[in-house]
C-alpha atoms as a PDB file:
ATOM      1  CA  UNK A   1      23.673  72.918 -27.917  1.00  0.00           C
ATOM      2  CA  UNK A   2      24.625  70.771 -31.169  1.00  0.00           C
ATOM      3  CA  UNK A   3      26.294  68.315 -28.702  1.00  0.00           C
ATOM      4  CA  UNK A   4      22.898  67.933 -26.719  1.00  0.00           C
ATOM      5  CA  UNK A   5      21.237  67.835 -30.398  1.00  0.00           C
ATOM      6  CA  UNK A   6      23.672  65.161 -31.576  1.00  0.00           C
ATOM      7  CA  UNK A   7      23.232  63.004 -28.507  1.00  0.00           C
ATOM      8  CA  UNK A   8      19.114  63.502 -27.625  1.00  0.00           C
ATOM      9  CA  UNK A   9      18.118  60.313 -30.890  1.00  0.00           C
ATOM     10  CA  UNK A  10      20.856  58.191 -28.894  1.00  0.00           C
ATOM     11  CA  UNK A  11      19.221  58.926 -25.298  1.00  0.00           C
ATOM     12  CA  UNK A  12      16.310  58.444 -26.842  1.00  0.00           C
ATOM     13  CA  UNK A  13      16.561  54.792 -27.935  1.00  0.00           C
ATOM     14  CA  UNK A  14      18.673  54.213 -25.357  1.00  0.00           C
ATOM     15  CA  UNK A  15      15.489  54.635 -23.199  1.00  0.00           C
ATOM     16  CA  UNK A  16      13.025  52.646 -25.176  1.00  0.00           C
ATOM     17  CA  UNK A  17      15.346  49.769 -25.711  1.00  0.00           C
ATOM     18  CA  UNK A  18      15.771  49.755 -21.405  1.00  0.00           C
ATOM     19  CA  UNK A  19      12.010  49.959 -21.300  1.00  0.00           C
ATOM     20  CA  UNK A  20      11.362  46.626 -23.689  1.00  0.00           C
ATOM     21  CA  UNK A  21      14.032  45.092 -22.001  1.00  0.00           C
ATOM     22  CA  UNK A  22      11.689  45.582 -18.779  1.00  0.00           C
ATOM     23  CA  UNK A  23       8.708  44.332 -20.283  1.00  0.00           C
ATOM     24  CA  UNK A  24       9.889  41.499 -22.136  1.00  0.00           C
ATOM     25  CA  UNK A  25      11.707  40.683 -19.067  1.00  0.00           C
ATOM     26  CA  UNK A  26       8.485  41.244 -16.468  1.00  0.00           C
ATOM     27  CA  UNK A  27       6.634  38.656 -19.336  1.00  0.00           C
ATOM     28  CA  UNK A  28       8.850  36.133 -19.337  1.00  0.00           C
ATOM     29  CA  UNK A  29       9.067  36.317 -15.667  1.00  0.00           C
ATOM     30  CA  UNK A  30       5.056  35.830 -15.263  1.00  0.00           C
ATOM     31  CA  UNK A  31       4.918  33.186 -17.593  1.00  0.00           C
ATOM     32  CA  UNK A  32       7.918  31.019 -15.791  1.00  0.00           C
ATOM     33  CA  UNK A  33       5.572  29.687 -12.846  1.00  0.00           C
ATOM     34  CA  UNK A  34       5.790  26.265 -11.347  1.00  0.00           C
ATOM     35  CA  UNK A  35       4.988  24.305  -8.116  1.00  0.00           C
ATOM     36  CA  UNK A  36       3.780  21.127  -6.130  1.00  0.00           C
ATOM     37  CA  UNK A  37       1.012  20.392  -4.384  1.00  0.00           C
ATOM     38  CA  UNK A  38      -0.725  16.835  -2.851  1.00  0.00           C
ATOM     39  CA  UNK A  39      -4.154  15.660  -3.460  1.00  0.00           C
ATOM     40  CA  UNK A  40      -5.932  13.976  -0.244  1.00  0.00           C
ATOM     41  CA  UNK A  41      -5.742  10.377  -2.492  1.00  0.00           C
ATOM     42  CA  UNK A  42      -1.805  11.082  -1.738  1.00  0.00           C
ATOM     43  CA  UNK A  43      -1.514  11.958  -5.376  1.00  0.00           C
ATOM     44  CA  UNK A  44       1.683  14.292  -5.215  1.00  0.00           C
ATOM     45  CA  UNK A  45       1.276  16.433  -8.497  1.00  0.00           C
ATOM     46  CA  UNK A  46       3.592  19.082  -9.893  1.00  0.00           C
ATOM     47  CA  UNK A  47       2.644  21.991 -12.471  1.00  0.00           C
ATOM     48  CA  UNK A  48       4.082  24.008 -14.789  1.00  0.00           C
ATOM     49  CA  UNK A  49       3.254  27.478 -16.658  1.00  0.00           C
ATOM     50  CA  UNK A  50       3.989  28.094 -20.262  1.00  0.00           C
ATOM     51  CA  UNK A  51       3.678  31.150 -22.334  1.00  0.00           C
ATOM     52  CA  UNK A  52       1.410  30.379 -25.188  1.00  0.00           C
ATOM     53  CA  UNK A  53       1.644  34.842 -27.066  1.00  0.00           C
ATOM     54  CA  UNK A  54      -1.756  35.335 -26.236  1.00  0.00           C
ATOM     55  CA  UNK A  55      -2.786  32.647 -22.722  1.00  0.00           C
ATOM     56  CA  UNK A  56      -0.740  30.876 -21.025  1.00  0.00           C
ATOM     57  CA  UNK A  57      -1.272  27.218 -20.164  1.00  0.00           C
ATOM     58  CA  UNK A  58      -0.237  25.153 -17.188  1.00  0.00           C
ATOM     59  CA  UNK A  59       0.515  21.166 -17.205  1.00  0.00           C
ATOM     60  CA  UNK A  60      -0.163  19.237 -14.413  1.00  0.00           C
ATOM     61  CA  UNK A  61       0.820  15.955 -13.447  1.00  0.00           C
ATOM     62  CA  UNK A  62       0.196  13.658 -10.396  1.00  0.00           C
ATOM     63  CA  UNK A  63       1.726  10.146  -9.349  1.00  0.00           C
ATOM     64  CA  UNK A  64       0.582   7.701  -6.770  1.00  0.00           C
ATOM     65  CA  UNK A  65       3.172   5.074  -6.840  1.00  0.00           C
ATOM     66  CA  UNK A  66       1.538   3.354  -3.703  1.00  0.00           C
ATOM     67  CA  UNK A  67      -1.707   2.722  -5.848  1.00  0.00           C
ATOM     68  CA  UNK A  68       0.014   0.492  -7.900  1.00  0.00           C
ATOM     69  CA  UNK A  69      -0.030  -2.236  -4.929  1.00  0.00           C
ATOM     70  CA  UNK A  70      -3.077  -0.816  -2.952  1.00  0.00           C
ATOM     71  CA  UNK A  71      -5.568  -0.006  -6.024  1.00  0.00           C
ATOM     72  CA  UNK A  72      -6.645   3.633  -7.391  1.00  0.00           C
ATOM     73  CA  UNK A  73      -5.741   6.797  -9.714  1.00  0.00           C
ATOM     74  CA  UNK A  74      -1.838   5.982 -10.015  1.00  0.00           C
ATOM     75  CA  UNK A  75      -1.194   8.575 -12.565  1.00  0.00           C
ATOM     76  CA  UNK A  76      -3.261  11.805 -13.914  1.00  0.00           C
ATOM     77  CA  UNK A  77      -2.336  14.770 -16.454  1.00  0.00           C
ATOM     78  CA  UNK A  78      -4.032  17.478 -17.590  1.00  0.00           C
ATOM     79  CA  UNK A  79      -3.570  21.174 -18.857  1.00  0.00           C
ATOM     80  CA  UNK A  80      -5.408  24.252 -17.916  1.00  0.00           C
ATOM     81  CA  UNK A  81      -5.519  27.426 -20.145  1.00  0.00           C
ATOM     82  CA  UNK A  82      -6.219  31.287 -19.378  1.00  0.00           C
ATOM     83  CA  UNK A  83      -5.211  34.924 -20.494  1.00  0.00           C
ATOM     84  CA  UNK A  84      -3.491  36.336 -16.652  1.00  0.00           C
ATOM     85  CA  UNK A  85      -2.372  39.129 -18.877  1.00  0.00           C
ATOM     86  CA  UNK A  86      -5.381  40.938 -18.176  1.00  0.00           C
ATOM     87  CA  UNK A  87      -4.760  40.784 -14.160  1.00  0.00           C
ATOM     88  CA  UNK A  88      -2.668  43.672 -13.543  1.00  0.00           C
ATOM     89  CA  UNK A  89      -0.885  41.407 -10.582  1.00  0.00           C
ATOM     90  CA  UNK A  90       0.366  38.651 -13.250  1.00  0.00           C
ATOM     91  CA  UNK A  91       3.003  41.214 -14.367  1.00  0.00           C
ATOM     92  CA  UNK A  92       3.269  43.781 -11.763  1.00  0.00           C
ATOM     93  CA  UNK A  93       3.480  40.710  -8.972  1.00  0.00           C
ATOM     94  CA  UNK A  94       4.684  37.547 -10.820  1.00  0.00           C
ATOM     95  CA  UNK A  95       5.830  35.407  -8.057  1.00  0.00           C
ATOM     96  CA  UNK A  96       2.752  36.236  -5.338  1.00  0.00           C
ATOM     97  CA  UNK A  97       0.569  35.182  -8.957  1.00  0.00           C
ATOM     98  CA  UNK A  98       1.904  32.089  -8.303  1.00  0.00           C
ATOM     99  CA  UNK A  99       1.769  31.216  -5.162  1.00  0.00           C
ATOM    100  CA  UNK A 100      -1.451  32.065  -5.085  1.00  0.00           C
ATOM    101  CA  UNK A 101      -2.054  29.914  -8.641  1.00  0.00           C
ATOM    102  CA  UNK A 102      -0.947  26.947  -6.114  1.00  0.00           C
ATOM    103  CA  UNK A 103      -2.942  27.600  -3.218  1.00  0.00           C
ATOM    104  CA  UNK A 104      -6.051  27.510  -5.761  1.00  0.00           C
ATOM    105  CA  UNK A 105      -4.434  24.111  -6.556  1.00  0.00           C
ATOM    106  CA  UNK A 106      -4.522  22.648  -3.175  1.00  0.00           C
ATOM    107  CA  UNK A 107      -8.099  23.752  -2.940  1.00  0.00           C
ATOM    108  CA  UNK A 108      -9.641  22.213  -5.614  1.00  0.00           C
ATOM    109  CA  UNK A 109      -8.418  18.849  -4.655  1.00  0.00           C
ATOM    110  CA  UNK A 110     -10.890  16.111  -6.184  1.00  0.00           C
ATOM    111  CA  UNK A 111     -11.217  18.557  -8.607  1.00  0.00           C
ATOM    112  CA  UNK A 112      -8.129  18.409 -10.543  1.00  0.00           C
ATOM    113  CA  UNK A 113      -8.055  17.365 -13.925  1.00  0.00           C
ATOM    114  CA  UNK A 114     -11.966  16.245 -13.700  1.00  0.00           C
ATOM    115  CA  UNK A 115     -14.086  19.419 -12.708  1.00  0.00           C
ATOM    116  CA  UNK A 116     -14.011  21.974 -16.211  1.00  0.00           C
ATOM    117  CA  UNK A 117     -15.833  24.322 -13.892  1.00  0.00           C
ATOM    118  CA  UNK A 118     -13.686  24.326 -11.461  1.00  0.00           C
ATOM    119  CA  UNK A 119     -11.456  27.529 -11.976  1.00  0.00           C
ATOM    120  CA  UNK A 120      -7.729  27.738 -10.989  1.00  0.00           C
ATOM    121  CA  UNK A 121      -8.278  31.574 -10.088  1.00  0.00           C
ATOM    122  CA  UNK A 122      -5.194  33.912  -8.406  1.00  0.00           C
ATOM    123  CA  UNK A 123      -6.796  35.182  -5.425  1.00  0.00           C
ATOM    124  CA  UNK A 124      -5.273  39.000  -6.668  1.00  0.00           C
ATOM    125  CA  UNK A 125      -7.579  38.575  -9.907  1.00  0.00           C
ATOM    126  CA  UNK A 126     -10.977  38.288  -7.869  1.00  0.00           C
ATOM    127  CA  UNK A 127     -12.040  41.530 -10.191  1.00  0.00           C
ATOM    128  CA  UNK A 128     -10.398  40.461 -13.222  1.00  0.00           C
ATOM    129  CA  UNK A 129     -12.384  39.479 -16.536  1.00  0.00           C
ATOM    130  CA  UNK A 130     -13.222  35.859 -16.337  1.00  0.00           C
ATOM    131  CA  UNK A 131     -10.553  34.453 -18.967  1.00  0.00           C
ATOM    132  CA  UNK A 132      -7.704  35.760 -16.443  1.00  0.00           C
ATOM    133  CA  UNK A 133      -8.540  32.239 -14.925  1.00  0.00           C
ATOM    134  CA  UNK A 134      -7.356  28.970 -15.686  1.00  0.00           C
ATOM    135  CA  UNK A 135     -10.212  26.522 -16.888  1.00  0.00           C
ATOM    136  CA  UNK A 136      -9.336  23.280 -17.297  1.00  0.00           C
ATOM    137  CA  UNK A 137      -9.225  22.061 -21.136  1.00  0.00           C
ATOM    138  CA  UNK A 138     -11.259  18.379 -20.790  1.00  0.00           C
ATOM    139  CA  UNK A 139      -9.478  16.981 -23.346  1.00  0.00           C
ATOM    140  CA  UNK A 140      -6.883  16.865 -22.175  1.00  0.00           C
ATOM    141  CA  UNK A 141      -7.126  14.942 -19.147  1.00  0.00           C
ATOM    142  CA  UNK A 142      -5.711  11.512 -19.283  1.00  0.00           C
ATOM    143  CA  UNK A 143      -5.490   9.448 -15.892  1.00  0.00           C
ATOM    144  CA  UNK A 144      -4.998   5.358 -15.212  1.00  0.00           C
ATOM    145  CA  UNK A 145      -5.696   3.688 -12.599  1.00  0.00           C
ATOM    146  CA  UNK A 146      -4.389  -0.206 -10.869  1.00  0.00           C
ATOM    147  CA  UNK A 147      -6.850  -2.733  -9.819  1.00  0.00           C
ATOM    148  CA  UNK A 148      -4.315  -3.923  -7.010  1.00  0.00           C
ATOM    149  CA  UNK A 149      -3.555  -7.360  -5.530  1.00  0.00           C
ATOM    150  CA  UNK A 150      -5.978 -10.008  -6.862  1.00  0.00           C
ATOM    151  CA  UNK A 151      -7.589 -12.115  -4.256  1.00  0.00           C
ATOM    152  CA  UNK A 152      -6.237 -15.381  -3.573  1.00  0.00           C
ATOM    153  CA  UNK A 153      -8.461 -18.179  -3.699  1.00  0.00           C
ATOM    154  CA  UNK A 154      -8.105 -21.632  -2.148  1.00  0.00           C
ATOM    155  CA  UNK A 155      -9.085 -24.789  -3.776  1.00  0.00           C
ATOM    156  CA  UNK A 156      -9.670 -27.643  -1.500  1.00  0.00           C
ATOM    157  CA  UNK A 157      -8.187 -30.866  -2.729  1.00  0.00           C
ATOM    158  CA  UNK A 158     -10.780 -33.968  -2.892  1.00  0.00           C
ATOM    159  CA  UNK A 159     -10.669 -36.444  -0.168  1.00  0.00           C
ATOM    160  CA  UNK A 160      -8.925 -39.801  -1.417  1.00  0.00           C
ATOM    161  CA  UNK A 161      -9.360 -42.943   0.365  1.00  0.00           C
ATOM    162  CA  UNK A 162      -5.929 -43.897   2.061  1.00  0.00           C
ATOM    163  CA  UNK A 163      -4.317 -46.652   0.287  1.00  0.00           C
ATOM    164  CA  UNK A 164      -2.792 -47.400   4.052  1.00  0.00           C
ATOM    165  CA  UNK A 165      -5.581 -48.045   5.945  1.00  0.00           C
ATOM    166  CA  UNK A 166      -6.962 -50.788   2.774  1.00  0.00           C
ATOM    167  CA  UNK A 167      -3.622 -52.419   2.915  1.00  0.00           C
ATOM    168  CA  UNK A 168      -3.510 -53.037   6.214  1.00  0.00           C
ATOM    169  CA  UNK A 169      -6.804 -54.641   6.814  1.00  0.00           C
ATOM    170  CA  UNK A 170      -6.374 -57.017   3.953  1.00  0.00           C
ATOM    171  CA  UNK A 171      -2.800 -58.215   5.347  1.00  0.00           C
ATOM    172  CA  UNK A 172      -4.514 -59.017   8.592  1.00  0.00           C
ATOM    173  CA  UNK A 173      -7.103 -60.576   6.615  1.00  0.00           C
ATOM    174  CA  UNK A 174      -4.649 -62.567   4.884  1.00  0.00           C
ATOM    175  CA  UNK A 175      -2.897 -63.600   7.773  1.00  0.00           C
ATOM    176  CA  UNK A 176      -5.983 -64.962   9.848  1.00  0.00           C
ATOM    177  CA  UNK A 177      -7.090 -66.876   6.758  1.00  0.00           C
ATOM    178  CA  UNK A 178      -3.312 -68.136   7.292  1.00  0.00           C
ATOM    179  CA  UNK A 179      -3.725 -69.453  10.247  1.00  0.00           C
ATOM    180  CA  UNK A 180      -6.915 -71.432   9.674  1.00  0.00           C
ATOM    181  CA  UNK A 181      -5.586 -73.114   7.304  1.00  0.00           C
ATOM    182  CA  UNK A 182      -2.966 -74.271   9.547  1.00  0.00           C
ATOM    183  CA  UNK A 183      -5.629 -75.168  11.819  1.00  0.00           C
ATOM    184  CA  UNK A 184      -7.494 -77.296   9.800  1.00  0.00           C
ATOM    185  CA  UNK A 185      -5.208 -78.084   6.557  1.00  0.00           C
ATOM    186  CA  UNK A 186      -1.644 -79.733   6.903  1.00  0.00           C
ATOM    187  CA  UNK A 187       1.231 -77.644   6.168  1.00  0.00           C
ATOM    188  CA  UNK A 188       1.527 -78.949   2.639  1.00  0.00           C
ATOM    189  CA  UNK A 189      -1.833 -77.979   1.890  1.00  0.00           C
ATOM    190  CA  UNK A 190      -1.976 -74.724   4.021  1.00  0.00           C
ATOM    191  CA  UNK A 191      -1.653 -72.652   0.938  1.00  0.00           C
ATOM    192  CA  UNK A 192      -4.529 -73.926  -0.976  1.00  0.00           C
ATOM    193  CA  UNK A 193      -6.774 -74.376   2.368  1.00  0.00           C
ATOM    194  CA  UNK A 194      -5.931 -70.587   2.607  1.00  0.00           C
ATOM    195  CA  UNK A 195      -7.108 -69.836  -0.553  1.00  0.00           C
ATOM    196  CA  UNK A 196     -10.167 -71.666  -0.321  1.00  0.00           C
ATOM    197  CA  UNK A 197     -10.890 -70.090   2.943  1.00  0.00           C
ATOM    198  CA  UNK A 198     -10.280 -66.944   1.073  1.00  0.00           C
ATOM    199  CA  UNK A 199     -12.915 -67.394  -1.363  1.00  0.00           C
ATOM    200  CA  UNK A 200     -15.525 -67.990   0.943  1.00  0.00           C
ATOM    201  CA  UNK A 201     -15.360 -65.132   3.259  1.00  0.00           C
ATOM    202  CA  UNK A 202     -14.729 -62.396  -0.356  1.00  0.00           C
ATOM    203  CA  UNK A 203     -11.562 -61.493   1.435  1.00  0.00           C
ATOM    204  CA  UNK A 204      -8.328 -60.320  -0.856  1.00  0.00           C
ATOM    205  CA  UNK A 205      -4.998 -61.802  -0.185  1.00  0.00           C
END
């Protein structure tokens, strides 16, 4: 009987100690969901929960690297806040909370990290009070976006009369005034009779 007396306080908290060690451990459990999910803009996004004491909030963040060449959202981030501790499934069920917290992702879609109405709800907390949700904190959100390739443009170059063509019809010009000097003028005056001829028809030699 003294025995039993002696050891009942150590049972005793013995017990309680096993039965925060269950709780604390059933909390940090809930609070240690993540995930992935892809928007429909090919945005693949990835989420994270974090125990804040009293709510717990969950970052998200989504990358398009494609949109950086193509045009669009490339990058997005926002965090969502709500008190799950009041859906009896957030502790009793941690990991079906979760997948069910991203299902409600992949639903919402365009909605992500835009739509503050838009509730991130676990579908086991339908008759939960309304802050078990996640609502989407609006300032939060922070997103940027890439204008893609710029359009090319060609200039056309002005037409330039060819220097060629100009050349050539003054050397034949030169060399028919040539020969009528030879015609007409001896060979010692050829030069000056093809000058002279020059002048009179406004020819260049």
């Amino acid at each position: 009987m003294m025995l039993l007396t002696t050891l009942a306080p150590w049972m005793l908290l013995a017990f309680l100690g096993h039965q925060v060690s269950l709780c604390s451990g059933a909390h940090k459990g809930a609070a240690s969901g993540r995930g992935k999910f892809t928007l429909k803009n090919k945005m693949q996004c990835t989420w994270g929960a974090r125990d804040l004491g009293q709510a717990v909030r969950l970052s998200v963040k989504c990358e398009n690297p494609e949109a950086r060449v193509t045009g669009g959202p490339t990058a997005m981030e926002c965090k969502y806040n709500g008190k799950p501790q009041s859906c009896p499934g957030y502790h009793s069920d941690p990991k079906g909370f979760w997948k069910q917290v991203a299902r409600a992702f992949k639903r919402l879609q365009g909605k992500v990290c835009i739509d503050q109405r838009a509730l991130v709800k676990a579908g086991m907390c339908k008759r939960a009070p309304q802050e078990a949700h996640f609502k989407l904190d609006r300032s939060s959100s922070v997103a940027s976006s890439q204008g893609g390739h710029p359009q090319t443009t060609t200039t056309r170059r002005p037409r330039t009369t060819s220097t060629t063509t100009t050349s050539t019809s003054t050397g034949q010009n030169c060399t028919r005034h040539r020969k009528a000097a030879e015609e007409y003028c001896n060979s010692s005056w050829a030069s000056v009779c093809s000058f002279l001829f020059s002048m009179v028809q406004s020819d260049d030699c």
